[in-house]
N, C-alpha and C. Protein backbone atom coordinates (compact mmCIF):
# COMPACT_ATOMS: atom_id res chain seq x y z
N UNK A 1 17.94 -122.26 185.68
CA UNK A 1 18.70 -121.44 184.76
C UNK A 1 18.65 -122.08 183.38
N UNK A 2 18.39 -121.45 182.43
CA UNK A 2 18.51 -121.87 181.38
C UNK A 2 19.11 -120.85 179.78
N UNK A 3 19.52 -121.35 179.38
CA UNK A 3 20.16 -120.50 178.30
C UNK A 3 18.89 -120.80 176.60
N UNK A 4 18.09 -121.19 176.53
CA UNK A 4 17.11 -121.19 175.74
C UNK A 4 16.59 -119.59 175.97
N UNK A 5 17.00 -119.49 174.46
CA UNK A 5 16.32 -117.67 174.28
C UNK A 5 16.74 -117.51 172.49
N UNK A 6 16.23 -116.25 172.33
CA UNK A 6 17.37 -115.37 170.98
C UNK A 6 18.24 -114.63 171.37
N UNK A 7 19.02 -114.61 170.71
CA UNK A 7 20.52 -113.42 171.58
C UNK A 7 20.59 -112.84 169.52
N UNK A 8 20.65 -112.04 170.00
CA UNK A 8 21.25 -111.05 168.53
C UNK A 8 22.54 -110.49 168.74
N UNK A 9 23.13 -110.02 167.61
CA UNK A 9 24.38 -109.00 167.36
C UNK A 9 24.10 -108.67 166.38
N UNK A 10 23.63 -107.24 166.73
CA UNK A 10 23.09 -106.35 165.47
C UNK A 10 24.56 -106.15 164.52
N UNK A 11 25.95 -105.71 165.22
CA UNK A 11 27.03 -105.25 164.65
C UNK A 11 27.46 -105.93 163.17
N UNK A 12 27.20 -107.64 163.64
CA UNK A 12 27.07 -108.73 162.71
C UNK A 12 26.43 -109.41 161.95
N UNK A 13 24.91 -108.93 162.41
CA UNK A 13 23.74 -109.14 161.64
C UNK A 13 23.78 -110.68 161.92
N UNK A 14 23.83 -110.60 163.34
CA UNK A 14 23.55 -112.87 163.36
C UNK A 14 22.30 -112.69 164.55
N UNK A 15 22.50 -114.07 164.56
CA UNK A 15 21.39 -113.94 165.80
C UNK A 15 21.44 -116.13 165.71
N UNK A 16 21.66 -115.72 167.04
CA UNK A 16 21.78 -117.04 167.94
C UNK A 16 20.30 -117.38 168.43
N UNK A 17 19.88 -118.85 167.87
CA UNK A 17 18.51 -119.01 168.59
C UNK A 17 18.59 -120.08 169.41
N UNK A 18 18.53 -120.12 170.84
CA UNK A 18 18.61 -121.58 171.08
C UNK A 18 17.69 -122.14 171.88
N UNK A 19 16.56 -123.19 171.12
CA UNK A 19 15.65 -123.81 171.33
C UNK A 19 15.60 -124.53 172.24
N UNK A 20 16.69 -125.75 172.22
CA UNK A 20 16.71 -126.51 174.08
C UNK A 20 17.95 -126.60 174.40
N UNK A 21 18.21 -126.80 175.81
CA UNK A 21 19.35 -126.86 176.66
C UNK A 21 18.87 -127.73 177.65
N UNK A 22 19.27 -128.72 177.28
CA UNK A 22 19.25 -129.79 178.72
C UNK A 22 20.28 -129.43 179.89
N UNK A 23 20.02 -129.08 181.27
CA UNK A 23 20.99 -128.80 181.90
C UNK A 23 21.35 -130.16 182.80
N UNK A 24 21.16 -131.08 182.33
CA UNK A 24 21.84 -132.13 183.29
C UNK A 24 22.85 -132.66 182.47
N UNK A 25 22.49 -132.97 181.70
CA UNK A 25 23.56 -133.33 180.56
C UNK A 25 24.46 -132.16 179.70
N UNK A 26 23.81 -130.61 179.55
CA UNK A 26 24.83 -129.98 178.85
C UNK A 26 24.63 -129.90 177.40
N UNK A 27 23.72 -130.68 176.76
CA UNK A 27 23.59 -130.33 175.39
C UNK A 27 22.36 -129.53 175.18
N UNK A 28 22.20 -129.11 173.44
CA UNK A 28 21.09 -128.35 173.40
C UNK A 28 21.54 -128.34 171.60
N UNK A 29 20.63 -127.27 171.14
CA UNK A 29 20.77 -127.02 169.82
C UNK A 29 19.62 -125.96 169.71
N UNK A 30 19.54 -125.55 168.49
CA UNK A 30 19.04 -124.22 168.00
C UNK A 30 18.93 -123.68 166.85
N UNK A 31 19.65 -122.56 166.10
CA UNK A 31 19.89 -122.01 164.71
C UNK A 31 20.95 -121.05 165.07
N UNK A 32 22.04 -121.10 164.45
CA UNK A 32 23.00 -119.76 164.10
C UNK A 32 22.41 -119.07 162.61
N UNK A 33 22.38 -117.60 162.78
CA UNK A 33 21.83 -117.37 161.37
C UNK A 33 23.13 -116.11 160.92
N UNK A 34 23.85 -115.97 160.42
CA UNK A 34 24.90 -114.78 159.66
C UNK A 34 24.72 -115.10 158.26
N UNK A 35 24.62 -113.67 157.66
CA UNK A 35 25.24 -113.61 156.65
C UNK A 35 24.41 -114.38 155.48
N UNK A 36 22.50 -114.46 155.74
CA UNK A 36 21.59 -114.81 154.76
C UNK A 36 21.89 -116.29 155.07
N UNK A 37 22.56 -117.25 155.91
CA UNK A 37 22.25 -118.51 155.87
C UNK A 37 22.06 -118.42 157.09
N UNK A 38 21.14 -119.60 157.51
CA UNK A 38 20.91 -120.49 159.02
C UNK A 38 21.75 -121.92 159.03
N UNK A 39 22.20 -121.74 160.10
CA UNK A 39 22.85 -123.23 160.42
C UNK A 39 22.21 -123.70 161.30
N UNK A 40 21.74 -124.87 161.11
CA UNK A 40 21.32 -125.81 162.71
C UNK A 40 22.27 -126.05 163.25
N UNK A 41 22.33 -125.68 164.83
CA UNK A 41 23.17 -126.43 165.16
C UNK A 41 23.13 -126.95 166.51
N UNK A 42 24.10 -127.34 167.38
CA UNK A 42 24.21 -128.33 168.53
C UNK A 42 25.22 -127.48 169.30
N UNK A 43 24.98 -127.84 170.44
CA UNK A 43 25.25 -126.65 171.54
C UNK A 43 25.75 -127.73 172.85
N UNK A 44 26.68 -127.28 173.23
CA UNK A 44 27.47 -128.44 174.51
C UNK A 44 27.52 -127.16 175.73
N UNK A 45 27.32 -127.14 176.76
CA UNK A 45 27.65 -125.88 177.66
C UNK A 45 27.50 -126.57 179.18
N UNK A 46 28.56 -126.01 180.34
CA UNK A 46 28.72 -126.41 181.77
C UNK A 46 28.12 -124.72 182.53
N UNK A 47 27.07 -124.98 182.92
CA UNK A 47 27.45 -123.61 184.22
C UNK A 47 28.40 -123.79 184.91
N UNK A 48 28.13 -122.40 185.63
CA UNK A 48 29.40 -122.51 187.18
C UNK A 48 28.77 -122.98 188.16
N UNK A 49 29.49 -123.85 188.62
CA UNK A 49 28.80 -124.70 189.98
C UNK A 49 27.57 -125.37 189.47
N UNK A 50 27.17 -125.83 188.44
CA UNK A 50 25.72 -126.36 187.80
C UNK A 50 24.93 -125.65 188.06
N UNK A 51 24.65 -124.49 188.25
CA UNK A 51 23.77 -123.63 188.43
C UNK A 51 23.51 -122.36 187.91
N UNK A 52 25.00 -121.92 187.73
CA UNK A 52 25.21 -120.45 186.47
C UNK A 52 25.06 -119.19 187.83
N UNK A 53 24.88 -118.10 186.80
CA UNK A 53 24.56 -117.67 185.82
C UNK A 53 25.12 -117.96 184.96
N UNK A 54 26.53 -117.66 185.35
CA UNK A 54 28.00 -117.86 184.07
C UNK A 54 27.88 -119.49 183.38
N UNK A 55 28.24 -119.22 182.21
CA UNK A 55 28.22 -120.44 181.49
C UNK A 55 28.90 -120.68 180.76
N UNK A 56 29.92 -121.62 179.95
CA UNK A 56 30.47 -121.75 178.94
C UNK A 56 30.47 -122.65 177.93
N UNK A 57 30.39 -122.35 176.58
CA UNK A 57 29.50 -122.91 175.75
C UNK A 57 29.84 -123.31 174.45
N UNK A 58 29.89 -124.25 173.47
CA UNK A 58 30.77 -124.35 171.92
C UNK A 58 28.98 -124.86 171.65
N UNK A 59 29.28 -124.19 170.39
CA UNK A 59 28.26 -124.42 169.32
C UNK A 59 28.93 -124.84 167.93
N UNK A 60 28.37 -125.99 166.82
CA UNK A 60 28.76 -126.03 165.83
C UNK A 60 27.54 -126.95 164.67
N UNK A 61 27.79 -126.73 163.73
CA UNK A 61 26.71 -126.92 162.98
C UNK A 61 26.48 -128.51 162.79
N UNK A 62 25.29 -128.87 162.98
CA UNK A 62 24.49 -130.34 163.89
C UNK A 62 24.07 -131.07 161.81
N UNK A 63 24.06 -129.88 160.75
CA UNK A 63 23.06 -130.85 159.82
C UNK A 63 23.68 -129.37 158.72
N UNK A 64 24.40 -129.80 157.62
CA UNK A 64 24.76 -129.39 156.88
C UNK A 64 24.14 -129.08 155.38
N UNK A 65 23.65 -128.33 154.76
CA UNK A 65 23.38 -127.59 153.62
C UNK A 65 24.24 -127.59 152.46
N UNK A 66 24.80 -128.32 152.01
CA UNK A 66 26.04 -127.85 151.09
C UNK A 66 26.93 -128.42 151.78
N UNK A 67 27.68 -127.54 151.74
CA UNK A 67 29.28 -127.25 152.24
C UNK A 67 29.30 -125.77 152.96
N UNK A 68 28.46 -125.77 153.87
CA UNK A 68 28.22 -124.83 155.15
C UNK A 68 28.48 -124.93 156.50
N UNK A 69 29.51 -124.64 156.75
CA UNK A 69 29.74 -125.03 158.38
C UNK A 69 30.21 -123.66 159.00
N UNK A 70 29.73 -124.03 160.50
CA UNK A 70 29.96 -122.71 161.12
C UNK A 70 30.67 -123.18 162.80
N UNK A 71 31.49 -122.92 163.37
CA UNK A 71 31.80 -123.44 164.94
C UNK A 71 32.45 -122.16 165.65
N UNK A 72 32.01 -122.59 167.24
CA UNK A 72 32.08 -121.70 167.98
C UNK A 72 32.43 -121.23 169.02
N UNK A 73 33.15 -120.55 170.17
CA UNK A 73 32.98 -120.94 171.57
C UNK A 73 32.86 -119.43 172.30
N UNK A 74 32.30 -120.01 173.84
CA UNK A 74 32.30 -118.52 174.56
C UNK A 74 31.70 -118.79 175.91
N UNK A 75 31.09 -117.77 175.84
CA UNK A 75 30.91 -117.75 177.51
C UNK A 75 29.52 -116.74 177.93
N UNK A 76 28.47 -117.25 178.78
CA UNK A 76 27.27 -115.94 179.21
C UNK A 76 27.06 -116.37 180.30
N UNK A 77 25.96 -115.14 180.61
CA UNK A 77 26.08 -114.52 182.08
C UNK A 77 24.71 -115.02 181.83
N UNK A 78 24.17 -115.43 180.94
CA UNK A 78 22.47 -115.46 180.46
C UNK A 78 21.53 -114.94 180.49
N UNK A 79 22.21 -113.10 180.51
CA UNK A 79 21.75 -112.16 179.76
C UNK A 79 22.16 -111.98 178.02
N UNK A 80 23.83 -112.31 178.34
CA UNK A 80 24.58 -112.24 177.00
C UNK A 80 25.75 -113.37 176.34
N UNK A 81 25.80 -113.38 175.39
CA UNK A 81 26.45 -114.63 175.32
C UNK A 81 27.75 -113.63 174.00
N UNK A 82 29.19 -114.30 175.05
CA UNK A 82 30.35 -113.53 173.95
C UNK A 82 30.63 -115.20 173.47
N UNK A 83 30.41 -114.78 172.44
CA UNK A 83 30.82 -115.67 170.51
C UNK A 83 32.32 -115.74 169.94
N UNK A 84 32.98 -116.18 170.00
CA UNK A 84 34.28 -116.12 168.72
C UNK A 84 34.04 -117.60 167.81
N UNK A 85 34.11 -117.13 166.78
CA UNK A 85 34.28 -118.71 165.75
C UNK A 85 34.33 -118.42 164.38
N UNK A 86 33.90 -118.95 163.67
CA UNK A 86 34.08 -118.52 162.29
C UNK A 86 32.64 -119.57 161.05
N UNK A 87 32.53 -119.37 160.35
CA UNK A 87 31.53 -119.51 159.04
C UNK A 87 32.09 -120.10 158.04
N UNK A 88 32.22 -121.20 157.69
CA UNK A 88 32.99 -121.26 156.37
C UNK A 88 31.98 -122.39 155.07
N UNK A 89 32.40 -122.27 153.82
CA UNK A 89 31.93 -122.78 152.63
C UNK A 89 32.95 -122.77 151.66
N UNK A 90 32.68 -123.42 150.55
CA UNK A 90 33.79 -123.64 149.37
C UNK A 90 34.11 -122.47 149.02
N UNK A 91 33.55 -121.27 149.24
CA UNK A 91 33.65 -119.93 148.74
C UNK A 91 34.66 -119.22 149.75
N UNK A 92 35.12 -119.54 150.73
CA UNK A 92 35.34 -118.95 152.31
C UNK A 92 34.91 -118.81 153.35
N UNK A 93 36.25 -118.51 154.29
CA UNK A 93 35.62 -118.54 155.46
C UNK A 93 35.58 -117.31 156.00
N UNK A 94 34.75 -117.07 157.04
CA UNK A 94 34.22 -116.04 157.73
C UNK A 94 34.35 -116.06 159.20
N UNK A 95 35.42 -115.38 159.84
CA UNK A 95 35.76 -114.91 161.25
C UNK A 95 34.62 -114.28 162.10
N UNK A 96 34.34 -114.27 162.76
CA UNK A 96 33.34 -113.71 163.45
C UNK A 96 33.30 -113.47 165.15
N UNK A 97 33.05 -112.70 165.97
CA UNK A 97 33.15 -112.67 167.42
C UNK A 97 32.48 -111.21 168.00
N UNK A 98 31.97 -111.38 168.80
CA UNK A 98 30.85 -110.58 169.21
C UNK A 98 30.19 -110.81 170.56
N UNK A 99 29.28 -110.08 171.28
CA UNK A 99 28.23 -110.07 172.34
C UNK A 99 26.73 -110.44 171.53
N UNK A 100 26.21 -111.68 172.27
CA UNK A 100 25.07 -111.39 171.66
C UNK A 100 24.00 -111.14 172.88
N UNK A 101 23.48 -110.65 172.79
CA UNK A 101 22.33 -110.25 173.66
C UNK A 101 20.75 -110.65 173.21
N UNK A 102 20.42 -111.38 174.67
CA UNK A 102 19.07 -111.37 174.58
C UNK A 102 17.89 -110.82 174.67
């Protein structure tokens, strides 16, 4: 089982990329992209029973641009992954929560 894929949310115009997921250990990382910026970021997640499908997962930004940060948490079936977190910069922050689908 693995959660390495793209998941989009058209509603929000993001899209979750996540490049590796180590499943023995639980980490991984990828790109969050909303809102004309990409965040790199780092990804912590447990299946159920170590095996999944179900998974639950926090993402937050691994390598900063500015004053760009983005954090996250949720849960997939690893078809879809539900998101709540928020976006923020010196300008504001940005709420966000959604399905993303792969």
């Amino acid at each position: 089982m693995s959660l390495v894929g793209t998941y989009t949310n058209n509603e929000l115009g993001a899209t979750l990329s996540i490049t590796s997921a180590n499943v023995s250990d639980g980490t991984g990382g990828g790109t969050f992209s909303m809102g004309g910026i990409d965040y790199p970021i780092a990804l912590h997640f447990h299946f159920d029973n170590n095996v999944g499908p179900n998974a639950v997962l926090q993402i937050w930004t691994s390598n900063t641009y500015g004053w760009d940060y983005v954090g996250a948490a949720g849960s997939s079936d690893s078809a879809e992954i539900n998101l709540a977190g928020g976006a923020s910069s010196v300008s504001g922050t940005t709420p966000f929560s959604g399905v993303f689908s792969k």
